[in-house]
N, C-alpha and C. Protein backbone atom coordinates (compact mmCIF):
# COMPACT_ATOMS: atom_id res chain seq x y z
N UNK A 1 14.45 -28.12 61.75
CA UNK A 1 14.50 -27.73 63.16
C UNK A 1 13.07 -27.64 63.69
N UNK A 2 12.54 -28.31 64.59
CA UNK A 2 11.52 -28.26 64.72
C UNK A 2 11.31 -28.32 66.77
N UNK A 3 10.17 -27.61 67.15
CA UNK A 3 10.24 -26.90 68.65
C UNK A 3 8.77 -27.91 68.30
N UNK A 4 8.60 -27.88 69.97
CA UNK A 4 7.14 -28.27 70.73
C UNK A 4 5.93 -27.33 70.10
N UNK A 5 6.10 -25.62 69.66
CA UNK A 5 5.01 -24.83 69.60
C UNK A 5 5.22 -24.98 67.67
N UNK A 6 5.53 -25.09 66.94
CA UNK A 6 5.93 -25.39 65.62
C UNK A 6 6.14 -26.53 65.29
N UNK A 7 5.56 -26.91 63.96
CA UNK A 7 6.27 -28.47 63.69
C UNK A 7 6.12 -28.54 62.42
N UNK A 8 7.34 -28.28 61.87
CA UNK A 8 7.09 -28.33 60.24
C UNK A 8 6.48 -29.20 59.31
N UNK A 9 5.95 -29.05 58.40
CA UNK A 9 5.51 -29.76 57.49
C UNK A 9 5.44 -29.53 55.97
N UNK A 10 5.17 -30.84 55.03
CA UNK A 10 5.58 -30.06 53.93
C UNK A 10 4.10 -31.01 53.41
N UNK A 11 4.06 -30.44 52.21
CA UNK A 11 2.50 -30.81 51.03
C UNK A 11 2.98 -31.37 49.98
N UNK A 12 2.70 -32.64 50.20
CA UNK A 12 3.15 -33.20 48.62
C UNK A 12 2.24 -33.28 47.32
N UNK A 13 1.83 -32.14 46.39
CA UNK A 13 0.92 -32.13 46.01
C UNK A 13 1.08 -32.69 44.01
N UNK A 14 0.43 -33.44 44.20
CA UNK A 14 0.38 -34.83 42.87
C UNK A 14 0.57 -33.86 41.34
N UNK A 15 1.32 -34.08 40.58
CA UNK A 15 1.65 -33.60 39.37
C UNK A 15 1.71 -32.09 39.75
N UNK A 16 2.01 -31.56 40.60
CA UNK A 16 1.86 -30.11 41.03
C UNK A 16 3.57 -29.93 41.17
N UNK A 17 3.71 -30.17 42.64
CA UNK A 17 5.10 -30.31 42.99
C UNK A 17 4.77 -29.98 44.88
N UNK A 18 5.61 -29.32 45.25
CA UNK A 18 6.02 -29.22 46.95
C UNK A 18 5.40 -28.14 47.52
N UNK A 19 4.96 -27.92 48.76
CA UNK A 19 5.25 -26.65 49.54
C UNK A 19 5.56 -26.95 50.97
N UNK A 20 5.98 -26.00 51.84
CA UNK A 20 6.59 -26.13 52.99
C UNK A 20 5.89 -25.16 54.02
N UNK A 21 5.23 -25.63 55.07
CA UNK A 21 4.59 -24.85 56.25
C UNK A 21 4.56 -25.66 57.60
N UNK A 22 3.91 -25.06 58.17
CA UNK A 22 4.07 -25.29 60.15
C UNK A 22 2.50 -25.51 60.20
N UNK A 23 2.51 -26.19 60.95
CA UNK A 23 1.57 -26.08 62.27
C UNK A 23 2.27 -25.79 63.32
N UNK A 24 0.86 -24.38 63.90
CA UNK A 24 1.57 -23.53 64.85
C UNK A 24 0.77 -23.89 66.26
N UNK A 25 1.10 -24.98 67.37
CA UNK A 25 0.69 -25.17 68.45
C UNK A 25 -0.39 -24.33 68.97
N UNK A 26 0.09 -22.99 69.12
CA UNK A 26 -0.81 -21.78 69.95
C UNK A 26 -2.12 -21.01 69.15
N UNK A 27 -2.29 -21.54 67.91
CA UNK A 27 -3.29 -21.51 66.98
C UNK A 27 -5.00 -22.16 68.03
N UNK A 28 -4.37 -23.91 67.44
CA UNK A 28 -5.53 -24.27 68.40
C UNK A 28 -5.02 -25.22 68.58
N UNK A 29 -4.29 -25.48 70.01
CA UNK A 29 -4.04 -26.80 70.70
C UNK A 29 -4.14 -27.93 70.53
N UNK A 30 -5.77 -28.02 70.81
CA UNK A 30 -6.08 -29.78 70.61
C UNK A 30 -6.20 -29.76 68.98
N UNK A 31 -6.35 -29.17 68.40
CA UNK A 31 -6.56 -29.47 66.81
C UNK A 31 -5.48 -29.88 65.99
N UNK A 32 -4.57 -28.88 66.73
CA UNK A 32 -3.04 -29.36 66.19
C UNK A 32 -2.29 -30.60 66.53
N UNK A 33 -2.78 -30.69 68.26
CA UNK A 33 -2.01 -32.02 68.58
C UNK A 33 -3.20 -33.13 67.63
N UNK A 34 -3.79 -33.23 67.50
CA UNK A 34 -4.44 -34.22 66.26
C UNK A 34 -4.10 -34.67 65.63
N UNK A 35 -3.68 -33.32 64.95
CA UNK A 35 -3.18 -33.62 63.60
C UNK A 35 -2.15 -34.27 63.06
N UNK A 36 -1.26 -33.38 64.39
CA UNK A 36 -0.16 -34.18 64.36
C UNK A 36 0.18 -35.58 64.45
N UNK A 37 -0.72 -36.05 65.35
CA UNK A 37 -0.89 -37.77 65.91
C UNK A 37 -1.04 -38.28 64.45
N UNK A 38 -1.43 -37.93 63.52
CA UNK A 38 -2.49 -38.43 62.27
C UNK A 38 -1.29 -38.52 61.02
N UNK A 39 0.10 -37.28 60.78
CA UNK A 39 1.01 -37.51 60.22
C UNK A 39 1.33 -38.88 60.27
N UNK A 40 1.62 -39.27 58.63
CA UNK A 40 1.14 -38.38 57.15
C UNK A 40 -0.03 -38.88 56.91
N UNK A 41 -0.79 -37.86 56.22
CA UNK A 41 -2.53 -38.12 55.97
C UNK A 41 -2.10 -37.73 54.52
N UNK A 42 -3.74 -38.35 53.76
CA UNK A 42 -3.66 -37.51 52.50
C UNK A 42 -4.97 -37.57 51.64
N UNK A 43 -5.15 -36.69 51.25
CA UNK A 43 -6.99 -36.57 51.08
C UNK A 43 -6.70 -35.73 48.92
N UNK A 44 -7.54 -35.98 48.76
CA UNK A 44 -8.51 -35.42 47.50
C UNK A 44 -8.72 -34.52 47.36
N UNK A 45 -8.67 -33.29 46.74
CA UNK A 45 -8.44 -31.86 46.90
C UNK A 45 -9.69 -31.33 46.00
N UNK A 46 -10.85 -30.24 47.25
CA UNK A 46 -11.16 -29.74 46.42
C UNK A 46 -11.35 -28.35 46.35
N UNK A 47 -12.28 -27.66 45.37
CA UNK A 47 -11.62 -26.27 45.93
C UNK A 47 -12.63 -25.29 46.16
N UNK A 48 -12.21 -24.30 46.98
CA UNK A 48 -13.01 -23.07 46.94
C UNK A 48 -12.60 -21.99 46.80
N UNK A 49 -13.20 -20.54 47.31
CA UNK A 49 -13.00 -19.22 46.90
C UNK A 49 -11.50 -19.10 47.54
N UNK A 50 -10.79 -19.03 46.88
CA UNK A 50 -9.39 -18.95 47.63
C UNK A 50 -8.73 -19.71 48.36
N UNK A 51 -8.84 -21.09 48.09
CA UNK A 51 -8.28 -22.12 48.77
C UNK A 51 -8.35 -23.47 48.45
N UNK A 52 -7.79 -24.53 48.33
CA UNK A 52 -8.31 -26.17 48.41
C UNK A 52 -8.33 -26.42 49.98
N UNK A 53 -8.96 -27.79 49.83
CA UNK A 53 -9.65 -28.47 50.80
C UNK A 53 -9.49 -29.81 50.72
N UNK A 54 -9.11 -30.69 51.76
CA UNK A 54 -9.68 -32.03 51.63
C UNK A 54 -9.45 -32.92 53.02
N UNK A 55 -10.37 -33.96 52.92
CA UNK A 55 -10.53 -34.53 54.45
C UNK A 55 -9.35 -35.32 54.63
N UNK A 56 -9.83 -34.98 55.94
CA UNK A 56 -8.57 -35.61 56.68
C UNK A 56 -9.46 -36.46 57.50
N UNK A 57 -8.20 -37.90 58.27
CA UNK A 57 -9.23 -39.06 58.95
C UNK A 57 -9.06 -38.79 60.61
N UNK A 58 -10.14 -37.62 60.27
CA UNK A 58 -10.19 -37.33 62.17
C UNK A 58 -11.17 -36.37 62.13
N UNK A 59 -12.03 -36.51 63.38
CA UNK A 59 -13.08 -35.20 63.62
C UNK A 59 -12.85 -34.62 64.65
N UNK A 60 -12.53 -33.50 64.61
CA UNK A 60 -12.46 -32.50 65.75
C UNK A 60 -13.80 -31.47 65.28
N UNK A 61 -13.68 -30.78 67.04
CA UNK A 61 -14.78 -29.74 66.84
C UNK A 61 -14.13 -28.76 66.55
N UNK A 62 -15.20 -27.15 67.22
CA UNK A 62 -14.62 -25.98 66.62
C UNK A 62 -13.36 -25.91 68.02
N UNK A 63 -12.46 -24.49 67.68
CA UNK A 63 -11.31 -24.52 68.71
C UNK A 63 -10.75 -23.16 67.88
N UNK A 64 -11.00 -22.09 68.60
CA UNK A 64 -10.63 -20.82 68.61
C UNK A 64 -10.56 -20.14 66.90
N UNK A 65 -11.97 -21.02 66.44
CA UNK A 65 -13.00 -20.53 64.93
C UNK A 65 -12.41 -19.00 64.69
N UNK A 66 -12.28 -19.12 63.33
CA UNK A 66 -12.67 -17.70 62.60
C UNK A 66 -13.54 -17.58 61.05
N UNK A 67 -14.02 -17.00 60.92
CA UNK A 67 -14.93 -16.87 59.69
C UNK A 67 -14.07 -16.36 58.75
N UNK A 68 -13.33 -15.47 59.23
CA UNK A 68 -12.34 -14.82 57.50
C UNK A 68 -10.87 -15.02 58.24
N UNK A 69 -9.92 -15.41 56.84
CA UNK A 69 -8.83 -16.26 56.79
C UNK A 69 -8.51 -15.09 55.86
N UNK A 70 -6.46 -15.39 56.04
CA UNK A 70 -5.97 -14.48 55.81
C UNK A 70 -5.22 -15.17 54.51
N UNK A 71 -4.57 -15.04 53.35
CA UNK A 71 -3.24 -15.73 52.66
C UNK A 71 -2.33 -16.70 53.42
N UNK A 72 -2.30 -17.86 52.99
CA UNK A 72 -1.03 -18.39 53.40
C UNK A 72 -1.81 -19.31 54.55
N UNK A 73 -2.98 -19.29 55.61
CA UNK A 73 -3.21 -19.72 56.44
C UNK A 73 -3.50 -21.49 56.18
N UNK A 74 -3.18 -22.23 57.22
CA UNK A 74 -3.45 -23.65 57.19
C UNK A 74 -4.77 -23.50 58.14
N UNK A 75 -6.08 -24.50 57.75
CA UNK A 75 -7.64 -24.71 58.64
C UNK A 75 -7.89 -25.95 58.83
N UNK A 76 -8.09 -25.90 59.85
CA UNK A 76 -9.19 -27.29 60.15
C UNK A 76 -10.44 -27.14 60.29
N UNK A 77 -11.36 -27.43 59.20
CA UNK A 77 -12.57 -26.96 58.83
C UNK A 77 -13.64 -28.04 59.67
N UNK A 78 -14.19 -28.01 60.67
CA UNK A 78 -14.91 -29.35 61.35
C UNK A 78 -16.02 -29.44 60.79
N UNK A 79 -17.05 -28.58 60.09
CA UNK A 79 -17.90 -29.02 59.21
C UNK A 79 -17.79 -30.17 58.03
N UNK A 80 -16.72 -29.66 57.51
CA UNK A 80 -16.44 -30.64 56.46
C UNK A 80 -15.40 -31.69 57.12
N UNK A 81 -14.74 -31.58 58.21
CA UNK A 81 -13.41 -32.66 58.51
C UNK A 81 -12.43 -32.61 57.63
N UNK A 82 -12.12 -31.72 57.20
CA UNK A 82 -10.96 -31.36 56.08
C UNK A 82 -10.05 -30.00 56.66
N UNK A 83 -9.34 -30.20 55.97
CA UNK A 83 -7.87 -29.41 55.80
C UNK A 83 -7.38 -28.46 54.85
N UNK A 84 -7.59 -27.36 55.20
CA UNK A 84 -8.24 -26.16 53.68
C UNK A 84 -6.56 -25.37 54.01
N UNK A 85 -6.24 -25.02 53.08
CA UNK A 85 -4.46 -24.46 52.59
C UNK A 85 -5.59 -23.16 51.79
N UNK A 86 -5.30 -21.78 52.12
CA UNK A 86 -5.73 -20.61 51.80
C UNK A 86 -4.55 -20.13 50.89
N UNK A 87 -5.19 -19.64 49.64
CA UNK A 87 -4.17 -18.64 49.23
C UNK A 87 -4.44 -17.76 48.82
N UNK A 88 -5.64 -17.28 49.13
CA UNK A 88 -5.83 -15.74 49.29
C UNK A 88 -7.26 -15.54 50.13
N UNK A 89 -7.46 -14.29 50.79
CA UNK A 89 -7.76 -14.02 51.85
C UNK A 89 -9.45 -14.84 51.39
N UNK A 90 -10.11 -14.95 52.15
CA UNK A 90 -11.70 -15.64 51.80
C UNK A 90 -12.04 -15.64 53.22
N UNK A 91 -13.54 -16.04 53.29
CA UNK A 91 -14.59 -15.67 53.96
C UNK A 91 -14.97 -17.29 53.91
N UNK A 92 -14.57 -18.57 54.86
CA UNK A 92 -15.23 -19.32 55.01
C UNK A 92 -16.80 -19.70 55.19
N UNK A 93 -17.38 -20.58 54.35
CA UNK A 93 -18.82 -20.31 54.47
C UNK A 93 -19.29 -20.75 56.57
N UNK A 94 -18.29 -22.09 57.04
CA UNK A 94 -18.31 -21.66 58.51
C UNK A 94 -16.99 -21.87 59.03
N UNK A 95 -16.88 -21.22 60.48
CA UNK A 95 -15.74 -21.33 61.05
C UNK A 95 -14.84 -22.58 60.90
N UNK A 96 -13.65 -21.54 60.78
CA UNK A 96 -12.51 -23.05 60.13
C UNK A 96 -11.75 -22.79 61.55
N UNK A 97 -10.77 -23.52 61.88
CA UNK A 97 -9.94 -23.22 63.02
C UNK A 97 -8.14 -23.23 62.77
N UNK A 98 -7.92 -22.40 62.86
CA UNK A 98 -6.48 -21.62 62.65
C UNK A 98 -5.14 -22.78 62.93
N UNK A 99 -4.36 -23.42 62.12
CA UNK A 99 -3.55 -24.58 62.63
C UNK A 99 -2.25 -24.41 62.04
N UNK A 100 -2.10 -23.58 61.06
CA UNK A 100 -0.69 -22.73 60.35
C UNK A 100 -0.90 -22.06 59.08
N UNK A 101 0.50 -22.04 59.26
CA UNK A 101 0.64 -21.20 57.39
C UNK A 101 1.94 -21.94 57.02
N UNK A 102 1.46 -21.95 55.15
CA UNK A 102 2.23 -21.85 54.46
C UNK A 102 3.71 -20.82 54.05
N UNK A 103 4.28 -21.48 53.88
CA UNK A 103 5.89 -19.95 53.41
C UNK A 103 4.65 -19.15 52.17
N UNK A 104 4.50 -17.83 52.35
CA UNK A 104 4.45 -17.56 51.15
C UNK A 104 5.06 -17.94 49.76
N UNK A 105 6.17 -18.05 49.68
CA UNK A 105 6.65 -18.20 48.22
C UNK A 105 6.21 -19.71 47.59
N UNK A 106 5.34 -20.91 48.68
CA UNK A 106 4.93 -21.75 47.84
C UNK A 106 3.48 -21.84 47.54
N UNK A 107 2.91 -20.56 48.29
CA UNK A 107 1.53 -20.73 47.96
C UNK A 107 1.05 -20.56 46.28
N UNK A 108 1.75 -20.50 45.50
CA UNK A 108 1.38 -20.75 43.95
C UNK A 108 0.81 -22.13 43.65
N UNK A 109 1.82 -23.08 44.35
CA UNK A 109 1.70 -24.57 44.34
C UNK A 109 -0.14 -24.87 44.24
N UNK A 110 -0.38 -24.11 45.40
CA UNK A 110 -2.24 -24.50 45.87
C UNK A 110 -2.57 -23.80 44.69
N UNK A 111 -2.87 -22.68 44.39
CA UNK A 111 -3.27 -22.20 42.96
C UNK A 111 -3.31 -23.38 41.92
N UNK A 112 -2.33 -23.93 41.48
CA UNK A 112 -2.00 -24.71 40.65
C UNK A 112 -2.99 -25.71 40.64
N UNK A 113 -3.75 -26.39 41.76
CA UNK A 113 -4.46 -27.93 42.47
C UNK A 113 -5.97 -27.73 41.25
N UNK A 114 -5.96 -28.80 40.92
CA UNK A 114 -7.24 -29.40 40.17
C UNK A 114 -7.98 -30.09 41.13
N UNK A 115 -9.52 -30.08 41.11
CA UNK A 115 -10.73 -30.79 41.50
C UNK A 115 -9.55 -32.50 41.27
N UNK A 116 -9.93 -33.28 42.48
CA UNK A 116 -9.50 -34.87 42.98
C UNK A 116 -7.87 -34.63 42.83
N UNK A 117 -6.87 -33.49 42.97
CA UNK A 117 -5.63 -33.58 42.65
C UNK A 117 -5.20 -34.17 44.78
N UNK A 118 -4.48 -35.21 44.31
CA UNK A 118 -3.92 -35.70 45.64
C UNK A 118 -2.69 -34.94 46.22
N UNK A 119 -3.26 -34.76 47.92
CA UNK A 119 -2.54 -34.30 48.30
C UNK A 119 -1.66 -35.14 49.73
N UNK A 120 -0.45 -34.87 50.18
CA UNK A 120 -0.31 -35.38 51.06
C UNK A 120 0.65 -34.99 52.22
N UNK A 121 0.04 -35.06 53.18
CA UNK A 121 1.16 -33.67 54.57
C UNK A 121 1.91 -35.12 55.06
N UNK A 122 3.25 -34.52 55.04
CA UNK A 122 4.00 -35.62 56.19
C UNK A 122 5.03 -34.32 56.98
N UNK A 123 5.21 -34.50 58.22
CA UNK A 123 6.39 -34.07 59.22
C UNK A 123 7.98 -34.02 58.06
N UNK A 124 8.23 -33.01 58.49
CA UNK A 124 9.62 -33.07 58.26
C UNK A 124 10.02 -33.34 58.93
């Protein structure tokens, strides 16, 4: 079921297995409608203090930035042009911009991700 301000998505993540989250429209607008245009992307995973990361083929700027991220949150990091899946709270080294969350119950999945493990977002 999917609305104009939500649009589900799921992570297909390589010898790992699944998870299921949104991009949430009212996060950051133009970042999201991007992204969306760009379904399915799929980038190289790498990682940091509480999260993987990997680029995506689009540059946006910043768009309603935050420095600390909560569990579960989906980023669009414009320094790097990547796509950072949080699973536990961290302190981006710079502003990432807010674009969804994960269900909790699959954020184990990201835990699981090895340095170059492929990942890949498509629309449900």
């Amino acid at each position: 079921m999917s609305s104009f301000s939500s649009i589900p998505i799921r992570f297909v993540v390589e010898g790992v297995g699944e998870a299921r989250g949104e991009f949430i429209r009212f996060l950051a607008p133009r970042t999201v409608t991007a992204l969306v245009r760009i379904l399915p992307f799929e980038g190289r995973a790498a990682l940091l203090n509480g999260g993987v990361y990997f680029p995506v083929p689009t540059n946006l700027g910043v768009e309603k930035a935050r420095r600390s991220v909560d569990s579960g949150l989906i980023a669009y990091w414009p320094m790097a042009r990547s796509l950072c899946i949080f699973y536990g709270a961290a302190k981006p080294h710079t502003p990432v911009n807010p674009v969804g969350k994960v269900r909790a119950e699959d954020l184990n999945v990201f835990r699981q991700v090895k340095m170059g493990t492929k990942i890949t977002v498509v629309k449900i």
